[in-house]
N, C-alpha and C. Protein backbone atom coordinates (compact mmCIF):
# COMPACT_ATOMS: atom_id res chain seq x y z
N UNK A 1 6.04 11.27 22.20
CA UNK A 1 5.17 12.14 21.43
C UNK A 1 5.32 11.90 19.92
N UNK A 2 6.64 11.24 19.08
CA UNK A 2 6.97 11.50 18.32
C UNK A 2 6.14 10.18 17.59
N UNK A 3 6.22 9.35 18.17
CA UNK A 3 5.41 8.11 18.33
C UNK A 3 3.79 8.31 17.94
N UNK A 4 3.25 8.83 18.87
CA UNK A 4 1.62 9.30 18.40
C UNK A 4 1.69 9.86 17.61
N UNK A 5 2.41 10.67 16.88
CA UNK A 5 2.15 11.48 15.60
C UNK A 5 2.09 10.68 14.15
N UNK A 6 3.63 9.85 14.36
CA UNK A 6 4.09 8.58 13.78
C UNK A 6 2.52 7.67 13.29
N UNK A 7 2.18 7.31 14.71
CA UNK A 7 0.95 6.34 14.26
C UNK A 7 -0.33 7.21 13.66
N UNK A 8 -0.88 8.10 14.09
CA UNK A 8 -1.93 8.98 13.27
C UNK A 8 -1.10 9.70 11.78
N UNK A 9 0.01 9.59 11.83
CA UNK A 9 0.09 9.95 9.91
C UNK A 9 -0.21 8.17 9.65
N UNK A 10 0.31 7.67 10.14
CA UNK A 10 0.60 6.05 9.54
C UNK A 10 -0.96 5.67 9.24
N UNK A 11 -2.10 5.90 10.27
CA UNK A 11 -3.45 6.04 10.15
C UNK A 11 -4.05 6.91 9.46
N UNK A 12 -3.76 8.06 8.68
CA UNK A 12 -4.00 9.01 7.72
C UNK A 12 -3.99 8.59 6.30
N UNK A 13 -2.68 7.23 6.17
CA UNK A 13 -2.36 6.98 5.55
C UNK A 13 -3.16 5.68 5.07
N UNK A 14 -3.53 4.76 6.12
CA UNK A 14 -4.80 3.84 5.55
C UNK A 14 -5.84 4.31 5.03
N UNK A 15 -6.18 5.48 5.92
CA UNK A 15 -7.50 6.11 5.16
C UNK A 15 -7.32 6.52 4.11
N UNK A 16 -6.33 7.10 3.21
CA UNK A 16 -6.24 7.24 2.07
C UNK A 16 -6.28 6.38 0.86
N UNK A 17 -5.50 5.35 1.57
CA UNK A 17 -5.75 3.44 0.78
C UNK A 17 -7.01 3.27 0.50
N UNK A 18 -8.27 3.48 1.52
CA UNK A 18 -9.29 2.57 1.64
C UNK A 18 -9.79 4.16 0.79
N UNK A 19 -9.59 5.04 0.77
CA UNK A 19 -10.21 6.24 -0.10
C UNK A 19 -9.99 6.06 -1.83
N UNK A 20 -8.93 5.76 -1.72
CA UNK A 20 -8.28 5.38 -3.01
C UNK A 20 -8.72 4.38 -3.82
N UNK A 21 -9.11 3.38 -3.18
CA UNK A 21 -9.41 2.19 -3.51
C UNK A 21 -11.05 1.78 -4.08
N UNK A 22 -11.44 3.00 -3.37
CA UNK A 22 -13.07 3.04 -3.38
C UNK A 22 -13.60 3.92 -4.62
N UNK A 23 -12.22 5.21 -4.50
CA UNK A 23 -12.21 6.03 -6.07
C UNK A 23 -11.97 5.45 -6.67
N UNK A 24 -11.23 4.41 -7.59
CA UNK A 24 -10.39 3.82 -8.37
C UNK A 24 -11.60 2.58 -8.73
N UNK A 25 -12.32 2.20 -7.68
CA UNK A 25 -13.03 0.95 -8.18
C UNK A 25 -14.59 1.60 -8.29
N UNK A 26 -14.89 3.14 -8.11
CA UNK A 26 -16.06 3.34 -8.70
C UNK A 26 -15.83 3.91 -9.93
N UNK A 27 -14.26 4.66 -9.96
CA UNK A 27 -13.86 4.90 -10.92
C UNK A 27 -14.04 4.03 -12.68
N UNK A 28 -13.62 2.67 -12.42
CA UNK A 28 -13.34 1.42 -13.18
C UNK A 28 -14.83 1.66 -13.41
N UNK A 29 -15.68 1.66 -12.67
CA UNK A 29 -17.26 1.53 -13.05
C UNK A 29 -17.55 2.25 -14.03
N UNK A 30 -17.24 3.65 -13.71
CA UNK A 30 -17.79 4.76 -14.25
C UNK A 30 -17.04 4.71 -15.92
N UNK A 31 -16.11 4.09 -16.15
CA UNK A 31 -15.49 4.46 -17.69
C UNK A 31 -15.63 3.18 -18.22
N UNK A 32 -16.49 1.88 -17.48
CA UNK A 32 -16.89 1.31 -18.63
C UNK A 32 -16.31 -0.49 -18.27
N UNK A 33 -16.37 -0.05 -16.76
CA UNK A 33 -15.63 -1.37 -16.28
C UNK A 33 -14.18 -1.93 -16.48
N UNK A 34 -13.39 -1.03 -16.90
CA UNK A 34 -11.74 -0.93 -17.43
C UNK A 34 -10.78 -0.75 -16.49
N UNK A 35 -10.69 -1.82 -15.82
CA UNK A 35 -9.79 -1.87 -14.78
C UNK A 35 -8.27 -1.52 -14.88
N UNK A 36 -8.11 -2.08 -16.28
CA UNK A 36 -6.41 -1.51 -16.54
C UNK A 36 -6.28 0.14 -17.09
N UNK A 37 -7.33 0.81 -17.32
CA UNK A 37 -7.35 2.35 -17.53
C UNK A 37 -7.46 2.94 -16.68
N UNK A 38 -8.31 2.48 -15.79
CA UNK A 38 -8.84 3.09 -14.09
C UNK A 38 -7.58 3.27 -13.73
N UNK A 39 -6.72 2.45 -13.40
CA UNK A 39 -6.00 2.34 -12.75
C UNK A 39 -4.00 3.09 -13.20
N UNK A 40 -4.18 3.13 -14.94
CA UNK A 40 -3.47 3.92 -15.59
C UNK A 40 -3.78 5.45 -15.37
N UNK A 41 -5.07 5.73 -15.40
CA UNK A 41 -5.45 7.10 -15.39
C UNK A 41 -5.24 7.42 -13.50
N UNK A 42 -5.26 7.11 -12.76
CA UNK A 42 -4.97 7.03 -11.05
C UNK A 42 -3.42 7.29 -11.55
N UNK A 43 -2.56 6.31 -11.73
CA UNK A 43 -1.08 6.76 -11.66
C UNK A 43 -1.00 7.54 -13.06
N UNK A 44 -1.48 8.04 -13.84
CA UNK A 44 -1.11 9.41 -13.98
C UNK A 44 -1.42 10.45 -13.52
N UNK A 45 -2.44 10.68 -12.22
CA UNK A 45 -2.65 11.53 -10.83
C UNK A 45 -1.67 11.38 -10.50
N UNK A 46 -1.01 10.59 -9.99
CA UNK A 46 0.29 10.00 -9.14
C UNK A 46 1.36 10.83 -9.54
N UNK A 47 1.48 10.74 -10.89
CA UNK A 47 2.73 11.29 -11.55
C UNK A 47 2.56 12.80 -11.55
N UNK A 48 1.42 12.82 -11.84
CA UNK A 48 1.13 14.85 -11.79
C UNK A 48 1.60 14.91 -10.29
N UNK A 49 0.85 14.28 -9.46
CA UNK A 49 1.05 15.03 -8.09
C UNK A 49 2.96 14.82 -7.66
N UNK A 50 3.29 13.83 -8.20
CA UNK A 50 4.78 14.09 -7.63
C UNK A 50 5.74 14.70 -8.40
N UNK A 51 5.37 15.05 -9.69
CA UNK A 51 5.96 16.04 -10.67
C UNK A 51 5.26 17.59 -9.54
N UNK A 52 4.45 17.61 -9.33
CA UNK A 52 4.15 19.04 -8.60
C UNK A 52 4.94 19.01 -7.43
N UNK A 53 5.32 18.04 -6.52
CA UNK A 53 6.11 18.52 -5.22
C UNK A 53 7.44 18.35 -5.54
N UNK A 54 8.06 17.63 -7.00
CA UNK A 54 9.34 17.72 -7.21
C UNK A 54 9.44 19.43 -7.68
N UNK A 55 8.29 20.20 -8.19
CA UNK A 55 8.57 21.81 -8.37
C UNK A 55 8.77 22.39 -7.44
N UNK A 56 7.89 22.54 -6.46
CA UNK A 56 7.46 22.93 -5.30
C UNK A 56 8.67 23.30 -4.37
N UNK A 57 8.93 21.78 -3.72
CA UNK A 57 9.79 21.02 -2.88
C UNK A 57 11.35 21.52 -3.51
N UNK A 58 11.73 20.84 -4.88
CA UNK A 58 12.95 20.87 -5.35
C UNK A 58 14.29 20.21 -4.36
N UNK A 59 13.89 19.11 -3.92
CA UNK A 59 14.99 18.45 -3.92
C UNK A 59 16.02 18.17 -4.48
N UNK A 60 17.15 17.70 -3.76
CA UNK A 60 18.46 17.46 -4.74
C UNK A 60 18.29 16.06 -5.34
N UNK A 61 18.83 16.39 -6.57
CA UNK A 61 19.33 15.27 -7.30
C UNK A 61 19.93 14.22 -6.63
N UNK A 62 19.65 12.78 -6.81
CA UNK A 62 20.51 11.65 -6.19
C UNK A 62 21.35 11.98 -7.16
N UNK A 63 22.78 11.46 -6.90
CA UNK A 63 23.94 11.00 -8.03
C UNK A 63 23.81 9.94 -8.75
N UNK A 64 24.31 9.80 -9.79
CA UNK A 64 24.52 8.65 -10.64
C UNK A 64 24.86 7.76 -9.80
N UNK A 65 25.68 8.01 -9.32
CA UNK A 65 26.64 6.56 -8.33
C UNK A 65 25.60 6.46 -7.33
N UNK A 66 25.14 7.06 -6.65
CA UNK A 66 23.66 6.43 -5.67
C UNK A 66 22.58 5.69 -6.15
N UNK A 67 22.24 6.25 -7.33
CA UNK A 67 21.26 5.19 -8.36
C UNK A 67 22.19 4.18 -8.75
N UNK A 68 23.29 3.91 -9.17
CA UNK A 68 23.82 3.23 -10.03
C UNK A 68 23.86 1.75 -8.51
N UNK A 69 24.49 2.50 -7.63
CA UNK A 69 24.10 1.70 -6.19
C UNK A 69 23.21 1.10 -5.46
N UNK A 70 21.92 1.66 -6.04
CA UNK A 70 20.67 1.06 -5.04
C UNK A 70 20.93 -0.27 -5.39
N UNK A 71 20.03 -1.22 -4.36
CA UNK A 71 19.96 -2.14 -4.45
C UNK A 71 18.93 -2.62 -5.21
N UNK A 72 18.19 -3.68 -6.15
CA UNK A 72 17.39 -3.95 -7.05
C UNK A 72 16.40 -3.82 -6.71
N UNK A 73 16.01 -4.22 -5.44
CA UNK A 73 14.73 -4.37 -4.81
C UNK A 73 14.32 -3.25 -4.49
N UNK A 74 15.09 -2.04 -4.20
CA UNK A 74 14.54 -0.79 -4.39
C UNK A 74 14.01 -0.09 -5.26
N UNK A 75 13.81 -0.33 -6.61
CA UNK A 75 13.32 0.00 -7.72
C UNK A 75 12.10 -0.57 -7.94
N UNK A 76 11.59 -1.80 -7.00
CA UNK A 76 10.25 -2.57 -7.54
C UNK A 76 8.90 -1.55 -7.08
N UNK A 77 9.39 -0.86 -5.90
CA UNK A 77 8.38 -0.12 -5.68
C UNK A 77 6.98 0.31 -6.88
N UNK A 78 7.49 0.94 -7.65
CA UNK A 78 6.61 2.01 -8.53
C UNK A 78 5.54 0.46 -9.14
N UNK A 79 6.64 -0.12 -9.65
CA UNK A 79 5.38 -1.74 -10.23
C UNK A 79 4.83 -2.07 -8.97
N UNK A 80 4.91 -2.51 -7.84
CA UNK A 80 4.29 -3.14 -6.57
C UNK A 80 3.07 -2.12 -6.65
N UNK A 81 3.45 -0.79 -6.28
CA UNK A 81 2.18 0.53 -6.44
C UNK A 81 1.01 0.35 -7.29
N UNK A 82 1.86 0.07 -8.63
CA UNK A 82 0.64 -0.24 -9.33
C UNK A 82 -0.10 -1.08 -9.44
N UNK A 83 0.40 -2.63 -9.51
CA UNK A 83 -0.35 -3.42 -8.85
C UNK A 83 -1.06 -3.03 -7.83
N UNK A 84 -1.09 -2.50 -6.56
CA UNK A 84 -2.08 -2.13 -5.37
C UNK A 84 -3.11 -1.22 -5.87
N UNK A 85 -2.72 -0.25 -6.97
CA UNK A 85 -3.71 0.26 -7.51
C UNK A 85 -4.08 -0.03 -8.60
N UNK A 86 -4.14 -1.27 -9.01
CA UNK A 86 -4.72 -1.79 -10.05
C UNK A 86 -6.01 -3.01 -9.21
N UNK A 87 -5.59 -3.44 -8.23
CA UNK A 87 -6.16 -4.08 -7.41
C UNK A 87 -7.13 -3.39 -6.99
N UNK A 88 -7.30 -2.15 -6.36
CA UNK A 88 -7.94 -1.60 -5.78
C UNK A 88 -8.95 -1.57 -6.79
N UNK A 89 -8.61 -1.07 -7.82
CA UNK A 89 -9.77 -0.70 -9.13
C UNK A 89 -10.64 -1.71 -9.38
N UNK A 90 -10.16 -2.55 -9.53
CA UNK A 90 -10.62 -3.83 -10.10
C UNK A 90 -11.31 -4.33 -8.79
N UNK A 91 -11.47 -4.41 -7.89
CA UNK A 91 -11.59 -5.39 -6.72
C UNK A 91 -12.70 -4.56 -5.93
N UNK A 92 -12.08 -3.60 -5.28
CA UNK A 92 -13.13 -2.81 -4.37
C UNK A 92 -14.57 -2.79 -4.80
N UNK A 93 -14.72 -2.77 -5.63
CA UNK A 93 -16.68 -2.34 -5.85
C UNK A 93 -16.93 -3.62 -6.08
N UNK A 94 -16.16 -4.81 -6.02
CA UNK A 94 -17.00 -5.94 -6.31
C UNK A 94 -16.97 -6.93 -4.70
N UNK A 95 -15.73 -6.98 -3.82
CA UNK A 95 -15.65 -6.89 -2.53
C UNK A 95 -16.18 -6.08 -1.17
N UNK A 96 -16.26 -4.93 -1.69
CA UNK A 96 -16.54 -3.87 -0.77
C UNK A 96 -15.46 -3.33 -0.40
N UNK A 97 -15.36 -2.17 0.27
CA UNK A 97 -14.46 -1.80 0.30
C UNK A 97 -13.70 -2.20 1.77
N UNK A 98 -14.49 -2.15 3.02
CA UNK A 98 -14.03 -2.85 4.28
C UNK A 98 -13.23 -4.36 3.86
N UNK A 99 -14.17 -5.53 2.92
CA UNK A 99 -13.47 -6.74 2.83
C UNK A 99 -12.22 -6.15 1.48
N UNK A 100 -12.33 -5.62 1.16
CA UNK A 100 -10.85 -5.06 0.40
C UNK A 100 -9.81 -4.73 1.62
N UNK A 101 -9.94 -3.84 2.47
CA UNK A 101 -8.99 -3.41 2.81
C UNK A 101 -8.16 -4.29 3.85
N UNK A 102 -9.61 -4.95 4.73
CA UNK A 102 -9.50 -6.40 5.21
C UNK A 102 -8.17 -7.19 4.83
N UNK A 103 -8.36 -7.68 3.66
CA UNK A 103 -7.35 -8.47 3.15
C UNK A 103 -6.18 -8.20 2.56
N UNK A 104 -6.12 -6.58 2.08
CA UNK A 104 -4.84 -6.01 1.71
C UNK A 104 -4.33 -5.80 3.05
N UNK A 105 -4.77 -5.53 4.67
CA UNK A 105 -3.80 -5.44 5.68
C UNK A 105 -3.52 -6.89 6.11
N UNK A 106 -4.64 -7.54 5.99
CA UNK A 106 -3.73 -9.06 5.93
C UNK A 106 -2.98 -9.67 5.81
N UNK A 107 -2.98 -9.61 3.91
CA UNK A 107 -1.90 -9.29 3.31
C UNK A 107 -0.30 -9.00 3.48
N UNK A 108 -0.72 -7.62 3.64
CA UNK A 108 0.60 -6.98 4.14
C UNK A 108 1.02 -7.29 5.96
N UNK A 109 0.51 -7.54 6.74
CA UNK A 109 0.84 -8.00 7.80
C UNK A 109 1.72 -9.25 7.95
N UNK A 110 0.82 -10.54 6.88
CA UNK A 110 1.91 -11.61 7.20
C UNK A 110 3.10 -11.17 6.44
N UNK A 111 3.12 -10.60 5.25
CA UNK A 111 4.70 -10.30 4.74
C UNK A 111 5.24 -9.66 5.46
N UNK A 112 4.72 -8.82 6.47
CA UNK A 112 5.43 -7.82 6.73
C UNK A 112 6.42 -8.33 8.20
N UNK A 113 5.29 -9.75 8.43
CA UNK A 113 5.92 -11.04 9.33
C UNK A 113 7.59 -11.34 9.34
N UNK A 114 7.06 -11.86 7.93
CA UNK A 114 8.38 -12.40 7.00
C UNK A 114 9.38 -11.56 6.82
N UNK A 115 9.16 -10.42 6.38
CA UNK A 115 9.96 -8.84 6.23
C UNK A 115 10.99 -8.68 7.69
N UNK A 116 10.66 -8.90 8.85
CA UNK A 116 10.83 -8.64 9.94
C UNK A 116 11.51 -9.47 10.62
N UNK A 117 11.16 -10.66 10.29
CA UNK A 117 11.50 -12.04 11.51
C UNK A 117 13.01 -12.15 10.90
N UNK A 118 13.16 -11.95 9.27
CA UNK A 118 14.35 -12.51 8.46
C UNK A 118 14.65 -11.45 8.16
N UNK A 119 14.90 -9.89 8.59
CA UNK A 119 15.48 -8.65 8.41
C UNK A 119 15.97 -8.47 6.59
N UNK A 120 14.85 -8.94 5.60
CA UNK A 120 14.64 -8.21 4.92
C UNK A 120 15.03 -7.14 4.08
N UNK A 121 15.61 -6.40 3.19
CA UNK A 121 15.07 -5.17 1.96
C UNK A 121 15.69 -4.66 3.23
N UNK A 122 16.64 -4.41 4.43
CA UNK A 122 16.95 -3.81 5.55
C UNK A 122 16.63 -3.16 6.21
N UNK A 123 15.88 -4.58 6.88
CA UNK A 123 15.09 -4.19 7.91
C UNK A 123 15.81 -4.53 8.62
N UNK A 124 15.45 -4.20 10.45
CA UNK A 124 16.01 -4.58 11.49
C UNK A 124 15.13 -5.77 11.68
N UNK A 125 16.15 -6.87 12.37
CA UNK A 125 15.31 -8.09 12.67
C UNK A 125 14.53 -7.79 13.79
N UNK A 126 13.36 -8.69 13.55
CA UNK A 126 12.35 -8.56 14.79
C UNK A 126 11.33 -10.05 14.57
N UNK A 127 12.22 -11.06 15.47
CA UNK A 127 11.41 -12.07 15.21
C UNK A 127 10.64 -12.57 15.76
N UNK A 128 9.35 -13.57 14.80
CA UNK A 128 7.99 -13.75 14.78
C UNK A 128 8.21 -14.17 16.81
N UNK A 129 7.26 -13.80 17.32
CA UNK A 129 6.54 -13.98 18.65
C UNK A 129 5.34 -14.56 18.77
N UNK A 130 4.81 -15.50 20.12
CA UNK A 130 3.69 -15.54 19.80
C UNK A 130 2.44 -14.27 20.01
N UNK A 131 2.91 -13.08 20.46
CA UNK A 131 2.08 -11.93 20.39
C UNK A 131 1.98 -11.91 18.78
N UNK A 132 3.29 -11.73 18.22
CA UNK A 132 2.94 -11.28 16.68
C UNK A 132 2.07 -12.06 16.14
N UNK A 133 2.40 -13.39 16.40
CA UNK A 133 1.31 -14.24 15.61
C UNK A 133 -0.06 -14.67 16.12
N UNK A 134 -0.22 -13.79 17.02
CA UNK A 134 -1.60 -13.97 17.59
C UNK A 134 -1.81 -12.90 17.30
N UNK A 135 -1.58 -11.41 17.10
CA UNK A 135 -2.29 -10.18 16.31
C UNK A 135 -2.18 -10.30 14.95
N UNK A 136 -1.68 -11.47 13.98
CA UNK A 136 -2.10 -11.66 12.66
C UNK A 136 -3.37 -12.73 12.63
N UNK A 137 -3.36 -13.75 13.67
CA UNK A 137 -4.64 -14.20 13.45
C UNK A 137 -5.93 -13.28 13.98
N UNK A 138 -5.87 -12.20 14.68
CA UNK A 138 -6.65 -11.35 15.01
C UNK A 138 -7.06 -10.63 13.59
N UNK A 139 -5.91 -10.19 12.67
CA UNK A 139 -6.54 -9.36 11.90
C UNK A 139 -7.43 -10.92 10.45
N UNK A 140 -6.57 -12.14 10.75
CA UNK A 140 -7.47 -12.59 9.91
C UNK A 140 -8.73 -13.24 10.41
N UNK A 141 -8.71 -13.08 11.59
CA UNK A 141 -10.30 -13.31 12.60
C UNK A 141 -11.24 -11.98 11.80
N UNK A 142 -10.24 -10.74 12.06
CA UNK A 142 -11.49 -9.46 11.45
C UNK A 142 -11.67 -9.85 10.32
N UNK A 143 -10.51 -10.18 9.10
CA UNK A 143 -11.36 -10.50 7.58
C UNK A 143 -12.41 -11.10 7.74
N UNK A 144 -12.32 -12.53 8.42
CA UNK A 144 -13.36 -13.24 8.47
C UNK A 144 -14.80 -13.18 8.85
N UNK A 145 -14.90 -12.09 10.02
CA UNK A 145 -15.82 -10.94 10.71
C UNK A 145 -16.30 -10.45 9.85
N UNK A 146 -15.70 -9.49 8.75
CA UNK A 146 -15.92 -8.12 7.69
C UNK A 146 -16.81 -9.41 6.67
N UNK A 147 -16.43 -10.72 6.54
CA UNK A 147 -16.78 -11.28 5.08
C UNK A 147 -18.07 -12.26 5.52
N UNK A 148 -18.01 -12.98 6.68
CA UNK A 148 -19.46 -13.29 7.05
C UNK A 148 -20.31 -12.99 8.20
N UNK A 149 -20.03 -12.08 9.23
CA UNK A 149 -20.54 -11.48 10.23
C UNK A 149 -21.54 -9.87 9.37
């Protein structure tokens, strides 16, 4: 059960991408074709909205020594983000938004290949199969579908 819930937030969660992506790049339109503002003014939404559930919510403080500990690659997040939403801005209204999202799960599928097969930022290993690599050429069969079908 915990599983189906798992995958419909995880699916809640694309739809918000491909929502995002479609605001952000009619957005860019609407102020003048400014892809690097579109996309500044989006993550300062970002920042309001997680300054509001750090009130809200009020979680504990990590420690110094837990930050001082992470590992590097845990910090790239917030830049990776923005890049995706700088992408989105810039890209979606001139792609569409299906061949946008197309290629950002693409995208993220074969890394997420790589992420997996070579256990990764700690991940558990899970290496490449030919199922896996026959449901990545599936999803780049659909790009290809979404871009000339």
């Amino acid at each position: 059960m915990h599983t189906t819930i798992f995958a419909l937030l995880a699916m809640g969660a694309g739809a918000c991408i491909a929502l995002q992506a479609s605001a952000n790049g009619k957005f860019r339109q609407n102020i003048g074709d400014n892809p690097v503002f579109a996309a500044f003014l989006s993550i300062c939404g970002t920042i309001i909205t997680a300054t509001l559930a750090m009130l809200i919510l009020r979680p504990p403080v990590p420690s110094m020594a837990a930050l001082r500990e992470t590992p590097w690659w845990n910090w790239i997040g917030g830049p990776l983000g923005a890049l995706i939403v700088f992408a989105g801005a810039a890209l979606t209204s001139r792609l569409g938004a299906a061949l946008f999202i197309a290629l950002v799960v693409g995208g993220q599928l074969l890394c997420s290949l790589v992420l997996d097969h070579f256990a990764l930022m700690g991940l558990k290993e899970q290496p490449v199969t030919a199922g896996r690599v026959l449901g990545a050429l599936l999803v780049v069969a659909g790009v290809l579908c979404i871009k000339h079908l």
